[in-house]
PDB file of N, CA and C in Angstrom:
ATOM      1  N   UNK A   1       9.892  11.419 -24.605  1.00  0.00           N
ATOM      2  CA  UNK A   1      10.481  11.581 -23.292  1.00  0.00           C
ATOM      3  C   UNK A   1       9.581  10.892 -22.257  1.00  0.00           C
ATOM      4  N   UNK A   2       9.746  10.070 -21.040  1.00  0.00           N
ATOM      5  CA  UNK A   2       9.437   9.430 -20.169  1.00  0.00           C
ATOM      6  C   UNK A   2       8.895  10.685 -19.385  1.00  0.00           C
ATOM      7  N   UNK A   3       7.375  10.470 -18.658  1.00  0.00           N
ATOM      8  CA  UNK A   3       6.703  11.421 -18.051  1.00  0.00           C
ATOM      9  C   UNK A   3       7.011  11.136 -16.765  1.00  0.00           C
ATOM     10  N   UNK A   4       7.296  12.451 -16.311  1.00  0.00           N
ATOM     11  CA  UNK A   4       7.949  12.467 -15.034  1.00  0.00           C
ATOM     12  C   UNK A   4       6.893  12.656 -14.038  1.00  0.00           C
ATOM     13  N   UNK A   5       6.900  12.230 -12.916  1.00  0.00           N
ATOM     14  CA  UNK A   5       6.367  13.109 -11.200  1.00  0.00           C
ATOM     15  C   UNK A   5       6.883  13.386 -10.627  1.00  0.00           C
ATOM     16  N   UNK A   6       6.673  14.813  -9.833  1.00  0.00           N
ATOM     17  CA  UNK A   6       7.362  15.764  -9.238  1.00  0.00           C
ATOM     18  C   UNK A   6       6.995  15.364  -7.976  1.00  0.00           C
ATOM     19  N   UNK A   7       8.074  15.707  -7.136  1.00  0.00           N
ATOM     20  CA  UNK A   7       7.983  15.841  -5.331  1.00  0.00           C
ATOM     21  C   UNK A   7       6.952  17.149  -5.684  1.00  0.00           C
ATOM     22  N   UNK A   8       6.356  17.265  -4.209  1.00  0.00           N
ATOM     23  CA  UNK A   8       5.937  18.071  -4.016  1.00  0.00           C
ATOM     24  C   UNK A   8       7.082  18.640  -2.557  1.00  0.00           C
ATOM     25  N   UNK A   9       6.030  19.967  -1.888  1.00  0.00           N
ATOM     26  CA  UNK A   9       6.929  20.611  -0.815  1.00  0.00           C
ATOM     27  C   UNK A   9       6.878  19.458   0.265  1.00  0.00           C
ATOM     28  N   UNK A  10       5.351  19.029   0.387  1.00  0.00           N
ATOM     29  CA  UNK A  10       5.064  17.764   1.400  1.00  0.00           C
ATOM     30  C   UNK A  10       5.603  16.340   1.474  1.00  0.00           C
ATOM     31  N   UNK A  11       6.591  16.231   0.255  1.00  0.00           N
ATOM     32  CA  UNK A  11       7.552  15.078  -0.289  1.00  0.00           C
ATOM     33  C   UNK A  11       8.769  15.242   0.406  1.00  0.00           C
ATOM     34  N   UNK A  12       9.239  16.623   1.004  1.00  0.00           N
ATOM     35  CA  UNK A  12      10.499  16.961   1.502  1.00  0.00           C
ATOM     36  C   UNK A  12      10.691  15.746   2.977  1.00  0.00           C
ATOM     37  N   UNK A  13      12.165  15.247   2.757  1.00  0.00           N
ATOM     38  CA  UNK A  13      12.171  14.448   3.964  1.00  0.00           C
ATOM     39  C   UNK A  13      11.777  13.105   4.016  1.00  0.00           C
ATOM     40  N   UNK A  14      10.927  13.170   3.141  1.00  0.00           N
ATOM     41  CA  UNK A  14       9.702  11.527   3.317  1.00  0.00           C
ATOM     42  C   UNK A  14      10.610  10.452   2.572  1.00  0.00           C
ATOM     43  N   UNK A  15      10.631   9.467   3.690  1.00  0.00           N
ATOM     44  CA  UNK A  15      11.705   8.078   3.444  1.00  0.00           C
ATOM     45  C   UNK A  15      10.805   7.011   2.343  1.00  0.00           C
ATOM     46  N   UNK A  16       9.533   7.401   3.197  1.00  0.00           N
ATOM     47  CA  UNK A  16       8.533   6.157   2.510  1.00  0.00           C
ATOM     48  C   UNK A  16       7.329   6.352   3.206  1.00  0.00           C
ATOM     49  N   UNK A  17       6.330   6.025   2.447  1.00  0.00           N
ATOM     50  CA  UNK A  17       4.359   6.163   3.187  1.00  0.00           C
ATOM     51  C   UNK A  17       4.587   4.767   3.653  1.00  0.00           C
ATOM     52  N   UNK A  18       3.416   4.914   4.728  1.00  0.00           N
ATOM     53  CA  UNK A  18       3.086   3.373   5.221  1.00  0.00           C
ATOM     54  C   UNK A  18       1.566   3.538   4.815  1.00  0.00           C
ATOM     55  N   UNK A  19       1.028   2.173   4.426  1.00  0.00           N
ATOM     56  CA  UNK A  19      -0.595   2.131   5.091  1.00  0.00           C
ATOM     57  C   UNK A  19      -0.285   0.682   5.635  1.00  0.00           C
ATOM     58  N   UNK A  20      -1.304   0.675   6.440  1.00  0.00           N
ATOM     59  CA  UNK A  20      -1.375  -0.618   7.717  1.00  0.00           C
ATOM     60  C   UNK A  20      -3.024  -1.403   6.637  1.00  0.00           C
ATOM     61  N   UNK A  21      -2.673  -2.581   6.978  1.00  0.00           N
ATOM     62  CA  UNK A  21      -3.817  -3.432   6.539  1.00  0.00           C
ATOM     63  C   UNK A  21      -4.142  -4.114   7.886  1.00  0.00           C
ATOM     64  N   UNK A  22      -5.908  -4.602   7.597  1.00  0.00           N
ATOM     65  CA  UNK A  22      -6.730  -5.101   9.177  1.00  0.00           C
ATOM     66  C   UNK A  22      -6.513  -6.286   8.525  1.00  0.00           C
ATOM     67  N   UNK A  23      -6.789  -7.639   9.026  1.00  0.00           N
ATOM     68  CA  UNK A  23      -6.668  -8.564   9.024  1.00  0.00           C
ATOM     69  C   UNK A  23      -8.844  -8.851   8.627  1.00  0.00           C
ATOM     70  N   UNK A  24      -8.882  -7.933   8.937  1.00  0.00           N
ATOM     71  CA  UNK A  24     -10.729  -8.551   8.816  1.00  0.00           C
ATOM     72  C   UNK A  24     -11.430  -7.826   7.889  1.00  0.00           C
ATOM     73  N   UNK A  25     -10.519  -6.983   6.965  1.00  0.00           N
ATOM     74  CA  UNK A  25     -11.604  -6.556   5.992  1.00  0.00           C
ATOM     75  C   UNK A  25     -10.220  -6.331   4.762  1.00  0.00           C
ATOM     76  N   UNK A  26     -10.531  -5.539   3.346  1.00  0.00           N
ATOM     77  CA  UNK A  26      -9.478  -5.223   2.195  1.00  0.00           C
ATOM     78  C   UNK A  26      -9.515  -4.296   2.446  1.00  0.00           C
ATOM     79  N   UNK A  27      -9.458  -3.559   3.327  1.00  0.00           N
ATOM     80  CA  UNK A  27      -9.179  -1.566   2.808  1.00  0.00           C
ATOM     81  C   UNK A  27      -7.599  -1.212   3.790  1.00  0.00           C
ATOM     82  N   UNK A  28      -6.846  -0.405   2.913  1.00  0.00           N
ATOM     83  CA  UNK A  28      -6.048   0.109   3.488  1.00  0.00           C
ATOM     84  C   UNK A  28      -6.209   1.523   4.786  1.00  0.00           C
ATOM     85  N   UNK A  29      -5.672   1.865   5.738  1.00  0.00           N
ATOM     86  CA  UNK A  29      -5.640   2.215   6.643  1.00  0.00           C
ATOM     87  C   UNK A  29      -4.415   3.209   6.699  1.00  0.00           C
ATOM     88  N   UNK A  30      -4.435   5.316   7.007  1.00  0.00           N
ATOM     89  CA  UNK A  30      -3.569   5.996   7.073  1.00  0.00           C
ATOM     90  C   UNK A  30      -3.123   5.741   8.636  1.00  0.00           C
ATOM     91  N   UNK A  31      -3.934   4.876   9.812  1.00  0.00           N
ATOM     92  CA  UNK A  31      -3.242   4.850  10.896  1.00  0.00           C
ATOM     93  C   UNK A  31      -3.259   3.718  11.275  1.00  0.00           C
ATOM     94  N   UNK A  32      -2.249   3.735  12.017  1.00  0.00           N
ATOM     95  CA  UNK A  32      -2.042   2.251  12.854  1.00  0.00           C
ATOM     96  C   UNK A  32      -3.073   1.299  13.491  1.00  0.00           C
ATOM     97  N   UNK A  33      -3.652   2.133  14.099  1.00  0.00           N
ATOM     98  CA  UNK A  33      -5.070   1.783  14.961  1.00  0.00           C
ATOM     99  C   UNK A  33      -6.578   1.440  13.768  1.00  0.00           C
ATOM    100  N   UNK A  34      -6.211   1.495  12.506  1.00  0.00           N
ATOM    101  CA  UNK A  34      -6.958   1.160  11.285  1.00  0.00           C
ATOM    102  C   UNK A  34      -8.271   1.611  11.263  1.00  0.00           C
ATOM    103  N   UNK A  35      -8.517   2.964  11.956  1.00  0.00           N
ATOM    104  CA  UNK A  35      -9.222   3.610  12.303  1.00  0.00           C
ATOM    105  C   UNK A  35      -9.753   4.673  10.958  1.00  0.00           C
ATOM    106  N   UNK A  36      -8.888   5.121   9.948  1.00  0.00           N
ATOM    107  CA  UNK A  36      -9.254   5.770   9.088  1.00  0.00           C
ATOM    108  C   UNK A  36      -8.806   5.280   7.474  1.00  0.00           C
ATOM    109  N   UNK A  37      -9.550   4.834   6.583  1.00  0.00           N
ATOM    110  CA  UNK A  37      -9.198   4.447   5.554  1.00  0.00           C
ATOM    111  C   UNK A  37      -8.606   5.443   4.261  1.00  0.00           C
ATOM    112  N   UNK A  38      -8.028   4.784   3.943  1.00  0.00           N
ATOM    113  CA  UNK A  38      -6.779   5.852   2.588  1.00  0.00           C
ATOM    114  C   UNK A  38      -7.702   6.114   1.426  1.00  0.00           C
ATOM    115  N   UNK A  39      -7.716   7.314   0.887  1.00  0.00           N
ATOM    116  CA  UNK A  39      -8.192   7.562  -0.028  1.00  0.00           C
ATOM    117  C   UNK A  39      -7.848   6.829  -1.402  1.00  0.00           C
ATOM    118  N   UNK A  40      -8.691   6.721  -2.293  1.00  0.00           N
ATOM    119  CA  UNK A  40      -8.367   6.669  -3.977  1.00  0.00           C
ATOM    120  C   UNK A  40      -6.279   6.879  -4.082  1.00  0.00           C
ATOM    121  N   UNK A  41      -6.495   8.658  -4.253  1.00  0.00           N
ATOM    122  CA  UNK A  41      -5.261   9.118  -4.816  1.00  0.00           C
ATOM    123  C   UNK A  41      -4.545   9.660  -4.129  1.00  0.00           C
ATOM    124  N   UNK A  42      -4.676   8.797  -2.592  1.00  0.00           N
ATOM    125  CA  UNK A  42      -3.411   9.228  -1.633  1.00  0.00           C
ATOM    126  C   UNK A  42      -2.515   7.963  -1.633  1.00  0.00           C
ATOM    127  N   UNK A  43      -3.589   6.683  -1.656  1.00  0.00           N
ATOM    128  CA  UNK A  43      -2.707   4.849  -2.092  1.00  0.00           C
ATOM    129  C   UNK A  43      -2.102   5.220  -3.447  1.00  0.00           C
ATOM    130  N   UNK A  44      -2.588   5.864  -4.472  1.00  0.00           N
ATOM    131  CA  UNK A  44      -1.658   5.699  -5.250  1.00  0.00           C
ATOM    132  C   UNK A  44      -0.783   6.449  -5.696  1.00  0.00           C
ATOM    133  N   UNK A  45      -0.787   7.843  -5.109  1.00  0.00           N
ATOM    134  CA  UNK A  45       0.503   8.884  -4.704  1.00  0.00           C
ATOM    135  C   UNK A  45       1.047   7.815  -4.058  1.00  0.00           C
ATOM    136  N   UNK A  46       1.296   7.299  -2.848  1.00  0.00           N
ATOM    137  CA  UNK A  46       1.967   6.719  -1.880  1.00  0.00           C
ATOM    138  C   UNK A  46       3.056   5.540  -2.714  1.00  0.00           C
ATOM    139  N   UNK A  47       2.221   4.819  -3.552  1.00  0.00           N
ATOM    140  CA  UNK A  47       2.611   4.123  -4.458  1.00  0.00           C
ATOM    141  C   UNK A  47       3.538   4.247  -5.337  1.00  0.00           C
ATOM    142  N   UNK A  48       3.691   5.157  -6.036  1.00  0.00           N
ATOM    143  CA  UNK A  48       4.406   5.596  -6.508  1.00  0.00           C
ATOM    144  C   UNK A  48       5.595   6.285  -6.232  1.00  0.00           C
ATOM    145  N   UNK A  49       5.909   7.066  -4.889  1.00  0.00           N
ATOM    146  CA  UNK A  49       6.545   7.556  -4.432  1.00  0.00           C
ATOM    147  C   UNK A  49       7.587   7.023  -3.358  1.00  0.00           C
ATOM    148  N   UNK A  50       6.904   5.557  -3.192  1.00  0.00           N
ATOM    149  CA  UNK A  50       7.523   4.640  -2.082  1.00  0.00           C
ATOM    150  C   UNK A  50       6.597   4.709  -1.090  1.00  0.00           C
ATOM    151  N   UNK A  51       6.239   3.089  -1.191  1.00  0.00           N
ATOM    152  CA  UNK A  51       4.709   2.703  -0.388  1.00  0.00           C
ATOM    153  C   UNK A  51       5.622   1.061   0.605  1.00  0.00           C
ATOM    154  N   UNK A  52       5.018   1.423   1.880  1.00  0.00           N
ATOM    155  CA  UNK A  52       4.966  -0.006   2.197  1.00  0.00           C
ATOM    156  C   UNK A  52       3.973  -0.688   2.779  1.00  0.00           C
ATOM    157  N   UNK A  53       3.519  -1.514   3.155  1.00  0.00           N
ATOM    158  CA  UNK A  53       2.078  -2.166   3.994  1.00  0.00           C
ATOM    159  C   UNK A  53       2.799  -2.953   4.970  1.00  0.00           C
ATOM    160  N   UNK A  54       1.849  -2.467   6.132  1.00  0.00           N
ATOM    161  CA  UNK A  54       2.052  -2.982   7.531  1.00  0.00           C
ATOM    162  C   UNK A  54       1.042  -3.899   7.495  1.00  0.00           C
ATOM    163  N   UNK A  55       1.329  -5.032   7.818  1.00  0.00           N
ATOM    164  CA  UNK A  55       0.516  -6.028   7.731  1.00  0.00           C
ATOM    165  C   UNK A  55      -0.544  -6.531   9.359  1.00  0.00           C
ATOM    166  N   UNK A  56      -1.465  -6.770   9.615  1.00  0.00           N
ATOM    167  CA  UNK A  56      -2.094  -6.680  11.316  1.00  0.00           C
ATOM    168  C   UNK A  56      -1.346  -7.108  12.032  1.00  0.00           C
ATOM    169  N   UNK A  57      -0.719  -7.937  11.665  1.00  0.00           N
ATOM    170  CA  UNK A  57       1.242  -8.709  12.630  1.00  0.00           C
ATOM    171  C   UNK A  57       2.173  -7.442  12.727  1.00  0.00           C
ATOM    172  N   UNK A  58       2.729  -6.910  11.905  1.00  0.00           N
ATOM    173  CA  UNK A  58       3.042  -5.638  11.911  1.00  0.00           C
ATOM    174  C   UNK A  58       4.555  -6.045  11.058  1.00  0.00           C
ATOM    175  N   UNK A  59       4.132  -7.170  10.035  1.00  0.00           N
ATOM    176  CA  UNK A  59       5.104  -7.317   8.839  1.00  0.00           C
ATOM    177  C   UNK A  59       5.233  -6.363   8.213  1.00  0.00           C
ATOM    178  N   UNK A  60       6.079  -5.882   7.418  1.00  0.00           N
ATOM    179  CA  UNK A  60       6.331  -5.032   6.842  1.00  0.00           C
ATOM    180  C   UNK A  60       6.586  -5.843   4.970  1.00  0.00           C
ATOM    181  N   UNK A  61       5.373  -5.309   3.882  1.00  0.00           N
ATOM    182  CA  UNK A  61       5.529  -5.820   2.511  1.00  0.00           C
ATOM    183  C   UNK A  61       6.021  -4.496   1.457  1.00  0.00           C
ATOM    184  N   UNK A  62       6.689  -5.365   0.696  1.00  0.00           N
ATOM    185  CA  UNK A  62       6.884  -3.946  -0.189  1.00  0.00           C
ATOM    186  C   UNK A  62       5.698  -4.024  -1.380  1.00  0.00           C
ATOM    187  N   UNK A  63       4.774  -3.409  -2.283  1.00  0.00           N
ATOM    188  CA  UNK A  63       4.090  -3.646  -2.983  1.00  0.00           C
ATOM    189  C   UNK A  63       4.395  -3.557  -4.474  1.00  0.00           C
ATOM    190  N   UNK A  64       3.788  -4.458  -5.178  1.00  0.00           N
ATOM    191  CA  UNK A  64       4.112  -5.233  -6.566  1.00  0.00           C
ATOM    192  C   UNK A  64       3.406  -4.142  -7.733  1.00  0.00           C
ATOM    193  N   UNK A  65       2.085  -4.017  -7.163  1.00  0.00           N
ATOM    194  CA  UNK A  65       1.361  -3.256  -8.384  1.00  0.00           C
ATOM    195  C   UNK A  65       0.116  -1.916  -8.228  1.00  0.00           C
ATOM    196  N   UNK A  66       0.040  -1.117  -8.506  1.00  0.00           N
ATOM    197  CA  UNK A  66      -1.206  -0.521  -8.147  1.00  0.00           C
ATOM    198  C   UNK A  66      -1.942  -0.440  -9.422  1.00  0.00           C
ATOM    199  N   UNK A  67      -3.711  -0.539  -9.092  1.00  0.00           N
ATOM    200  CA  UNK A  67      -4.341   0.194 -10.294  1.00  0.00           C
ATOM    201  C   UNK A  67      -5.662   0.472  -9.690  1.00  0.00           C
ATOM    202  N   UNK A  68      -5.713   1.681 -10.478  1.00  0.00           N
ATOM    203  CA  UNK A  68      -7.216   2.277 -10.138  1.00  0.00           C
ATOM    204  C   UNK A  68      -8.262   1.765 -11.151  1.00  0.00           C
ATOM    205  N   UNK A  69      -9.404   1.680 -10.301  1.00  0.00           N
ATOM    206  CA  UNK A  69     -10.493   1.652 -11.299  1.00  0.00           C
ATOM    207  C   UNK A  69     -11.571   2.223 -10.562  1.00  0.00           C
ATOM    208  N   UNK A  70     -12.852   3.036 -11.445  1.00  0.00           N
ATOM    209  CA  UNK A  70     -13.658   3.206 -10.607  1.00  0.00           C
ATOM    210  C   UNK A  70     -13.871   3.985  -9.064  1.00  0.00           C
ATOM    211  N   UNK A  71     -12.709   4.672  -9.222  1.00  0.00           N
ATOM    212  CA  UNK A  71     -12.232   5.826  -7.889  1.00  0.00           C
ATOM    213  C   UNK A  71     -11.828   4.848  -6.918  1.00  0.00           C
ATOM    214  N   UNK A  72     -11.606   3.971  -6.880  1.00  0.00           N
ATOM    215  CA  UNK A  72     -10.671   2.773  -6.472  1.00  0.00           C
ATOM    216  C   UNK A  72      -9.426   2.630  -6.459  1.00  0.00           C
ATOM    217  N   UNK A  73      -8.789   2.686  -5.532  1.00  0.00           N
ATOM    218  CA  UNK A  73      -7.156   2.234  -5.906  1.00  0.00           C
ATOM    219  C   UNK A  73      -6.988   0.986  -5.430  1.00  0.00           C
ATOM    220  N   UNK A  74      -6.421   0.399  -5.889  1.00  0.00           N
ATOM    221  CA  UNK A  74      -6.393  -1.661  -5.048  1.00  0.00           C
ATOM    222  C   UNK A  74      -4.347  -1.434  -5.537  1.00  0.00           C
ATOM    223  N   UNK A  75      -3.806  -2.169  -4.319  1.00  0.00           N
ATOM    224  CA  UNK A  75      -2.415  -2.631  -4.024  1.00  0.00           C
ATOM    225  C   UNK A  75      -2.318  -3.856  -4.062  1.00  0.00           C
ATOM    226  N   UNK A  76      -1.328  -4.352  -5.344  1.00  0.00           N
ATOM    227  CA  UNK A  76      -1.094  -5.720  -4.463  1.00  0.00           C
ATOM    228  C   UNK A  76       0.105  -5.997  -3.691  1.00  0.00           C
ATOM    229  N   UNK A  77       0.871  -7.163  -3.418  1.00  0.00           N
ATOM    230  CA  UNK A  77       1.874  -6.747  -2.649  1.00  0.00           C
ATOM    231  C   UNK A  77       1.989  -8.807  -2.151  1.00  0.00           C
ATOM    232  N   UNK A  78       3.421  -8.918  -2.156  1.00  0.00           N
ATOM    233  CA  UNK A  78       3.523 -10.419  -1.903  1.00  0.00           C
ATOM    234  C   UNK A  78       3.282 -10.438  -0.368  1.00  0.00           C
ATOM    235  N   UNK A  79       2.737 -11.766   0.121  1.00  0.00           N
ATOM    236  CA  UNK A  79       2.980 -12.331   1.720  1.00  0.00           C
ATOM    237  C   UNK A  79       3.990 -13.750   1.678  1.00  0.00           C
ATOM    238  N   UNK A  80       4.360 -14.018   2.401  1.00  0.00           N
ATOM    239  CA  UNK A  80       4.770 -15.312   2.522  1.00  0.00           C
ATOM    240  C   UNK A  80       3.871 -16.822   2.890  1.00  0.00           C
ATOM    241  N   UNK A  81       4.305 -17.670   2.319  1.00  0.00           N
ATOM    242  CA  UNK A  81       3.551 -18.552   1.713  1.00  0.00           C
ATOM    243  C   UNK A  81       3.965 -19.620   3.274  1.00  0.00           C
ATOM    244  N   UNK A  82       3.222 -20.195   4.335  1.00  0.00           N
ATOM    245  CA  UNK A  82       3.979 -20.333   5.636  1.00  0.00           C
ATOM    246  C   UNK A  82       4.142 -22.133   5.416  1.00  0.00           C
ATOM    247  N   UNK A  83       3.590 -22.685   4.365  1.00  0.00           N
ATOM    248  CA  UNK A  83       3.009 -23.860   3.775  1.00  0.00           C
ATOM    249  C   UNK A  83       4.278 -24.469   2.467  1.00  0.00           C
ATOM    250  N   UNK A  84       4.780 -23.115   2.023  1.00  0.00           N
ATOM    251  CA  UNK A  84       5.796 -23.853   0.955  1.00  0.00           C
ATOM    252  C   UNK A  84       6.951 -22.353   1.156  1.00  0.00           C
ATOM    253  N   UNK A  85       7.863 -23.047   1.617  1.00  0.00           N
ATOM    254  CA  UNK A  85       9.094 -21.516   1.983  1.00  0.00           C
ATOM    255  C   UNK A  85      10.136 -21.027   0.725  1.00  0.00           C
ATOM    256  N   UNK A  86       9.448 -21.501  -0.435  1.00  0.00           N
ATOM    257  CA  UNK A  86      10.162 -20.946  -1.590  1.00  0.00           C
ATOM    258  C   UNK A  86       9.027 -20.640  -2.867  1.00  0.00           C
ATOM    259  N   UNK A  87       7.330 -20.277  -2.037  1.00  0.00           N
ATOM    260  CA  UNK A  87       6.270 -19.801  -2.534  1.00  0.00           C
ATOM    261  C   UNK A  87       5.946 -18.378  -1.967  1.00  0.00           C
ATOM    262  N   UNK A  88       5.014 -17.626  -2.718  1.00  0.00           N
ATOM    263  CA  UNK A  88       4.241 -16.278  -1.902  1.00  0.00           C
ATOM    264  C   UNK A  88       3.469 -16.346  -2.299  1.00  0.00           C
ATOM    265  N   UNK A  89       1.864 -15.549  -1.637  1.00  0.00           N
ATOM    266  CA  UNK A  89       0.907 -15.647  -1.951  1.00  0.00           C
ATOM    267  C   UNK A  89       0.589 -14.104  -1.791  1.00  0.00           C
ATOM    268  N   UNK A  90      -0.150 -13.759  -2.712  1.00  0.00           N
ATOM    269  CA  UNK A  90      -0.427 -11.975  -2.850  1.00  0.00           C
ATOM    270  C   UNK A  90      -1.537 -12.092  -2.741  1.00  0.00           C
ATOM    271  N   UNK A  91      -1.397 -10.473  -1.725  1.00  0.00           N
ATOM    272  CA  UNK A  91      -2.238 -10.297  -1.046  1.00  0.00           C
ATOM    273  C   UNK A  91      -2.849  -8.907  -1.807  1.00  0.00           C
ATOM    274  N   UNK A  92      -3.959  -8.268  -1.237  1.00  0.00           N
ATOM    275  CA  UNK A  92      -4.234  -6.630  -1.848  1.00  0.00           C
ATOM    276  C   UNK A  92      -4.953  -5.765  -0.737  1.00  0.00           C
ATOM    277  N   UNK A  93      -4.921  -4.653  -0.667  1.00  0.00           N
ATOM    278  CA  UNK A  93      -5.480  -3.727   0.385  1.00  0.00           C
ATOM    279  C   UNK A  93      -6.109  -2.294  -0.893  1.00  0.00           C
ATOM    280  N   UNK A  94      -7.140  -2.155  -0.367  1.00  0.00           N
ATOM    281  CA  UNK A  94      -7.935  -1.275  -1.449  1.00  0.00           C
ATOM    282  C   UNK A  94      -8.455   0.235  -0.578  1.00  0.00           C
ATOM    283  N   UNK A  95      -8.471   1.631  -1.316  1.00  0.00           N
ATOM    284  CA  UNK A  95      -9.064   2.682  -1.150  1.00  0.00           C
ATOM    285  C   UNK A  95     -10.314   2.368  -0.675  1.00  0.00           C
ATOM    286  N   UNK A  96     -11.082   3.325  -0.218  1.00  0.00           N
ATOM    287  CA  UNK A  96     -12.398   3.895   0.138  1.00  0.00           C
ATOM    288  C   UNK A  96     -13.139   3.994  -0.669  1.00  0.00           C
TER     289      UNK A  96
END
């Protein structure tokens, strides 16, 4: 049988997580103002549950892959390629 994950009570309602990425460093960000960085196993709860990344423009990516290593969570997630318009170039935003 395929292993399932459960909502939790704090899942009720929730359309989708955001984390915001800075333009000047790899770590993902729980606020806009990129003031506080996302834990390990809140990027990859988020991930799993429906994740998107706000990009410092305030693009909006959907993300491709997560994996932890090392109490690490790293996202990747396509950008657009502004150089060839039928290319992307992936990008990643990483835990704390």
């Amino acid at each position: 049988m395929v292993e399932k994950v459960w909502n939790n009570s704090e899942d009720v309602n929730v359309a989708v997580r955001k984390v915001y990425a800075k333009a000047s460093d790899a770590y993902g960000y729980i606020d806009s103002e990129c003031k506080t960085k996302v834990k390990a196993e809140e990027l990859e709860n988020a991930f799993i549950k429906g994740l998107i990344v706000v990009g410092s423009d305030g693009t909006i990516y959907k993300p491709i892959s997560c994996k932890v290593a090392s109490k690490v969570a790293t996202v990747t997630y396509a950008t657009t390629d502004s150089t060839t318009a039928t290319s992307a170039k992936l990008a990643t935003i990483k835990s704390e």
